[in-house]
Protein backbone atom coordinates (compact mmCIF):
# COMPACT_ATOMS: atom_id res chain seq x y z
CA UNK A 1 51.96 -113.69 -45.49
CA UNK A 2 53.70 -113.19 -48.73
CA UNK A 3 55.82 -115.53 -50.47
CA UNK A 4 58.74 -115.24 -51.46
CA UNK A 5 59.74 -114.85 -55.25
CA UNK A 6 62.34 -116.40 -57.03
CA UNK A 7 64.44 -112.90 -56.86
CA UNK A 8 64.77 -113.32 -53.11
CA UNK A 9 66.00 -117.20 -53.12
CA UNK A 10 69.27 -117.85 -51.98
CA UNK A 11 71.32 -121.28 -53.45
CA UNK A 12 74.60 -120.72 -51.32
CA UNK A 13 77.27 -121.91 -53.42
CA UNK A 14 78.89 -124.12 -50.37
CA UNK A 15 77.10 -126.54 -48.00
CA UNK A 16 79.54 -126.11 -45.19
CA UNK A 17 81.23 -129.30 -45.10
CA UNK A 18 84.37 -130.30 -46.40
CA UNK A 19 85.61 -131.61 -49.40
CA UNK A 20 87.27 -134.41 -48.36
CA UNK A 21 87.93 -136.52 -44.62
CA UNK A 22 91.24 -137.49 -45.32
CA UNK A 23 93.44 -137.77 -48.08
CA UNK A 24 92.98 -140.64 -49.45
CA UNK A 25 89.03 -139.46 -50.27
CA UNK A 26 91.14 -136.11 -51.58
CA UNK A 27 93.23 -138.30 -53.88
CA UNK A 28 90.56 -140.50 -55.34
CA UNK A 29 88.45 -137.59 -55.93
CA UNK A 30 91.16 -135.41 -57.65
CA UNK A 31 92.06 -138.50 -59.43
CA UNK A 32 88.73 -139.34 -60.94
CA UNK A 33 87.69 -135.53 -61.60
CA UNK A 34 91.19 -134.46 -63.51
CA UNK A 35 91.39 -137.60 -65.25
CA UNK A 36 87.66 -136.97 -66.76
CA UNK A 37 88.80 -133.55 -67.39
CA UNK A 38 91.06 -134.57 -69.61
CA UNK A 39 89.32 -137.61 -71.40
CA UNK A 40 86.70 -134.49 -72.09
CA UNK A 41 89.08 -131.70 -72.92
CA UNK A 42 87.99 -131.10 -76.47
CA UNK A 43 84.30 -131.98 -75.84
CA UNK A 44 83.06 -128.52 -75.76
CA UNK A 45 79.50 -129.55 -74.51
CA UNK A 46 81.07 -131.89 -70.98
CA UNK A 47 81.41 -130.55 -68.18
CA UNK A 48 83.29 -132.02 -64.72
CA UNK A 49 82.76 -131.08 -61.28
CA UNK A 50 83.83 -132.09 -58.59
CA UNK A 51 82.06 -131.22 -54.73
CA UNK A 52 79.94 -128.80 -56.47
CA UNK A 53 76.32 -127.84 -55.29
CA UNK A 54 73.67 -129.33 -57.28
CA UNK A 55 70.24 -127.78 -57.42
CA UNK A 56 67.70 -129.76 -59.21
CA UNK A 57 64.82 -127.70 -58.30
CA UNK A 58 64.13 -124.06 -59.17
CA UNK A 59 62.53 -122.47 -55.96
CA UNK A 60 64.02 -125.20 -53.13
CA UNK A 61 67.49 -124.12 -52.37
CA UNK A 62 67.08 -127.02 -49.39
CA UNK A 63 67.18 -129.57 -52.47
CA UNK A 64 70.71 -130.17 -53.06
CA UNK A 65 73.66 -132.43 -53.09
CA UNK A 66 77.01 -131.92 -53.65
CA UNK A 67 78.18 -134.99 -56.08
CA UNK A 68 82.07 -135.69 -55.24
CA UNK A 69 82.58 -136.26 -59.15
CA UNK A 70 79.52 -135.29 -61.50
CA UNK A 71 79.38 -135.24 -65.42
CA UNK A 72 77.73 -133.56 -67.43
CA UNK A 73 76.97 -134.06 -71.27
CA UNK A 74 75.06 -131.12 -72.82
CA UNK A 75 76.07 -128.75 -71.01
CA UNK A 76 79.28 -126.22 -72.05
CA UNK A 77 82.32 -125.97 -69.91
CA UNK A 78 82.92 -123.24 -67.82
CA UNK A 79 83.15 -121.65 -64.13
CA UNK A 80 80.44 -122.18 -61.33
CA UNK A 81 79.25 -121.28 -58.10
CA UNK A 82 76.84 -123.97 -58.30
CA UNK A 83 74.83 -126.08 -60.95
CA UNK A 84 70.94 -125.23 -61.14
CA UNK A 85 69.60 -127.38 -63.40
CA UNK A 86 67.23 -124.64 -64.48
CA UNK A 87 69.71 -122.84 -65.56
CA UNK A 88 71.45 -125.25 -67.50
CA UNK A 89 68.57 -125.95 -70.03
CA UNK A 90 67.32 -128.24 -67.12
CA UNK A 91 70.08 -131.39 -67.86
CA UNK A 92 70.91 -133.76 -64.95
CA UNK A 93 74.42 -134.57 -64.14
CA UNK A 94 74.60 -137.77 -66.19
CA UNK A 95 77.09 -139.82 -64.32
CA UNK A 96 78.04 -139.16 -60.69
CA UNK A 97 81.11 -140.90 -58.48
CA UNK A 98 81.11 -140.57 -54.61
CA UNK A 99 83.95 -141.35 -52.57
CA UNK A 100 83.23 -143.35 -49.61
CA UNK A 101 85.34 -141.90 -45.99
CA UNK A 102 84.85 -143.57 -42.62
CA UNK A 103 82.97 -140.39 -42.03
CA UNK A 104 79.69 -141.68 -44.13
CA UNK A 105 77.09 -143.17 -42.92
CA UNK A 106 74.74 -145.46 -44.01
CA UNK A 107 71.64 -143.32 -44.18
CA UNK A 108 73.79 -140.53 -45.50
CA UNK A 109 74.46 -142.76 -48.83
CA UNK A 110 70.83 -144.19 -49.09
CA UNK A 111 69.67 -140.43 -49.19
CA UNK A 112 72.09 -139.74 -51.90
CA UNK A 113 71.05 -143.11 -53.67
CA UNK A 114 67.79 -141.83 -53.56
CA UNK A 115 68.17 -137.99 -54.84
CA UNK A 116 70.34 -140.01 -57.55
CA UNK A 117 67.51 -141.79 -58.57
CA UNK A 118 64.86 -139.33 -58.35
CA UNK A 119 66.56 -136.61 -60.22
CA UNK A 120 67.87 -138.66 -63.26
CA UNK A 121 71.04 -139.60 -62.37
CA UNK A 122 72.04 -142.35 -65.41
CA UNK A 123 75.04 -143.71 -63.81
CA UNK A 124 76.09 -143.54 -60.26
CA UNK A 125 79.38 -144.86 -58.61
CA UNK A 126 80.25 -145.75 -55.25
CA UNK A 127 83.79 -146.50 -54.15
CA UNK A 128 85.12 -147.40 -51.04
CA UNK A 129 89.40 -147.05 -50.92
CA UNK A 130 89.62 -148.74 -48.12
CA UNK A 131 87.71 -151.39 -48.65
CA UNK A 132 88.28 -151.42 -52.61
CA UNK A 133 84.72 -151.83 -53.09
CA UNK A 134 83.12 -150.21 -56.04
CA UNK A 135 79.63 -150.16 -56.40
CA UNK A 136 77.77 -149.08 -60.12
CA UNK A 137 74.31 -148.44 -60.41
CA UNK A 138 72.72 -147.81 -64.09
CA UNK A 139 69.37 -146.28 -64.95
CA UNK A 140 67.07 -149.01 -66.19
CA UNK A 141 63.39 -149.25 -66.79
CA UNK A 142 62.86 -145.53 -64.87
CA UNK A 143 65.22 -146.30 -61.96
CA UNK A 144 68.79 -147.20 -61.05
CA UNK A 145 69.67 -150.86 -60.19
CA UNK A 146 72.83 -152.29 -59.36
CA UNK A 147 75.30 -153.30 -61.52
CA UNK A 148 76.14 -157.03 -60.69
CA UNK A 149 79.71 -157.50 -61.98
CA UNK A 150 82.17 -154.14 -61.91
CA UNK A 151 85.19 -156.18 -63.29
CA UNK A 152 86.00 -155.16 -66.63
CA UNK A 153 82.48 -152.76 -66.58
CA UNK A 154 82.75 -150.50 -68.99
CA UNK A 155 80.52 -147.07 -68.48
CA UNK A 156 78.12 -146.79 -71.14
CA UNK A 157 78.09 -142.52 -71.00
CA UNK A 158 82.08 -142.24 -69.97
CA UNK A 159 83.36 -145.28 -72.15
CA UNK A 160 85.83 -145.61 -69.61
CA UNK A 161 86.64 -149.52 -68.10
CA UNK A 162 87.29 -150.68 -64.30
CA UNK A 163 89.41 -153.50 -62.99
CA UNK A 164 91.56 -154.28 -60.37
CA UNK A 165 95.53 -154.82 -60.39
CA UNK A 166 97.07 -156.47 -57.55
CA UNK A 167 93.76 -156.62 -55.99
CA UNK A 168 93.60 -152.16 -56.52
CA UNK A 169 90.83 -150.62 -58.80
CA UNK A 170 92.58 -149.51 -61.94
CA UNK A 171 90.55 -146.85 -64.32
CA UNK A 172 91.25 -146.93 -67.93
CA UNK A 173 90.59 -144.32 -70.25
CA UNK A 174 88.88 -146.03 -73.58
CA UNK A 175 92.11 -146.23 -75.34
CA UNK A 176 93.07 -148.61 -72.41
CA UNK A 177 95.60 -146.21 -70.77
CA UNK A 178 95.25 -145.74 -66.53
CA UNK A 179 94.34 -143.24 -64.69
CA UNK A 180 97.47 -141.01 -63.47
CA UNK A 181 97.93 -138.50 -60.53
CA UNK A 182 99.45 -135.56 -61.27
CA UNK A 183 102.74 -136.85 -60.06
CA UNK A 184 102.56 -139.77 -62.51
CA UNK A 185 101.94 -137.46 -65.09
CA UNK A 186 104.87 -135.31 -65.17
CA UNK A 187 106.85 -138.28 -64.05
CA UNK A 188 105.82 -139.87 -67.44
CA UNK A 189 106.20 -136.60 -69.45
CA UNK A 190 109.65 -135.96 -68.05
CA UNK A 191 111.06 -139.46 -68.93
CA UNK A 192 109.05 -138.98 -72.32
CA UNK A 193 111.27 -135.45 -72.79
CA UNK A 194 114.78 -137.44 -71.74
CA UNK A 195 113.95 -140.11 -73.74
CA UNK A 196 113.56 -137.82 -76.96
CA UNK A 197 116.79 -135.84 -75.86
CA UNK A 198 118.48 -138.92 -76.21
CA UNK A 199 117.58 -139.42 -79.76
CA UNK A 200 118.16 -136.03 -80.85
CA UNK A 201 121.86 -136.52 -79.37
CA UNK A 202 122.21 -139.70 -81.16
CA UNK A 203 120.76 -138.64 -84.71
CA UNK A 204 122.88 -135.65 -84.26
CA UNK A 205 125.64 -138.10 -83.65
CA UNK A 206 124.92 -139.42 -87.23
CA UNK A 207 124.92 -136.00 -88.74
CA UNK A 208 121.18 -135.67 -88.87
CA UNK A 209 119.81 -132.52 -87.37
CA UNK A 210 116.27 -134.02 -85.62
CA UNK A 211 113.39 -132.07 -86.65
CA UNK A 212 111.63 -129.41 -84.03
């Protein structure tokens, strides 16, 4: 029988299932993937998925996992179908955040766990929204261990910080500024733009044409 060669391998760029379960999963995800986007916007070498395929293995298209957030440093930005590590001068996804639904199971996250850890996964959270449980691993000595305290844990790769407010996990960008939605980001550019109307009406009150 022959084998087949790499030309006749098939990585489908979709697994089938869907992004999300509900929306809450939807809006954490969103949240943590745009949010990265931006903290990495001028890093030309980061790239941030989110629910994209990830083949580790050149040759085993049945190897794969689709990360809900991944990051990687190394690696330029830019559109794919899927990430094959081969392809991408054979770097891991770095950091990696799942999004816990009632749909998961608990053999379905000790497989990921495990594909994590085999394939070089340096930091890997968990998070549970309805819980508000957030679980960090970190690569040490070969193999990822758990993170005992997640208060106030800062990410050694994404330099970003977690905490809770009101008992809610708050994400802060390294300059200490939250994580926004979309919503809360045009809300805040919007009052940002009315608030420097408001001067320009007032220095032009004064006689003082404000500067464009």
């Amino acid at each position: 029988m022959a084998l087949a060669t790499d030309a006749t391998i098939i990585y489908p760029d979709s697994d089938g299932q869907p992004m999300a379960d509900n929306t809450v999963q939807f809006r954490w995800l969103v949240l943590i993937k745009e949010n990265l986007e931006c903290l990495f916007a001028d890093a030309a070498d980061v790239f941030v998925a989110g629910d994209l395929l990830w083949y580790p293995v050149e040759g085993h298209p049945e190897i794969r996992v689709a990360p809900d957030v991944m990051v990687v440093f190394g690696r330029p930005k830019g559109e794919r179908g899927s990430y094959r590590q081969w392809e991408e001068d054979n770097i891991a996804p770095q950091v990696v955040f799942e999004i816990l639904s009632p749909g998961n199971t608990f053999k379905e996250m000790t497989k990921k766990l495990k594909f994590y850890d085999r394939y070089g996964v340096e930091e890997y959270y968990v998070y549970d929204p309805e819980g508000g449980d957030l679980t960090g691993l970190q690569r040490r000595e070969g193999e990822l261990a758990f993170i005992e305290e997640m208060s106030d844990w800062v990410s050694p790769r994404l330099g970003i910080r977690f905490g809770w407010v009101e008992g809610h996990l708050t994400i802060y960008y390294p300059n200490g500024r939250p994580f926004l939605t979309t919503v809360e980001l045009a809300q805040r550019l919007e009052q940002s733009e009315q608030r420097a109307e408001r001067l320009a009406a007032q220095l032009r009150a004064l006689g003082v044409e404000p500067e464009v």
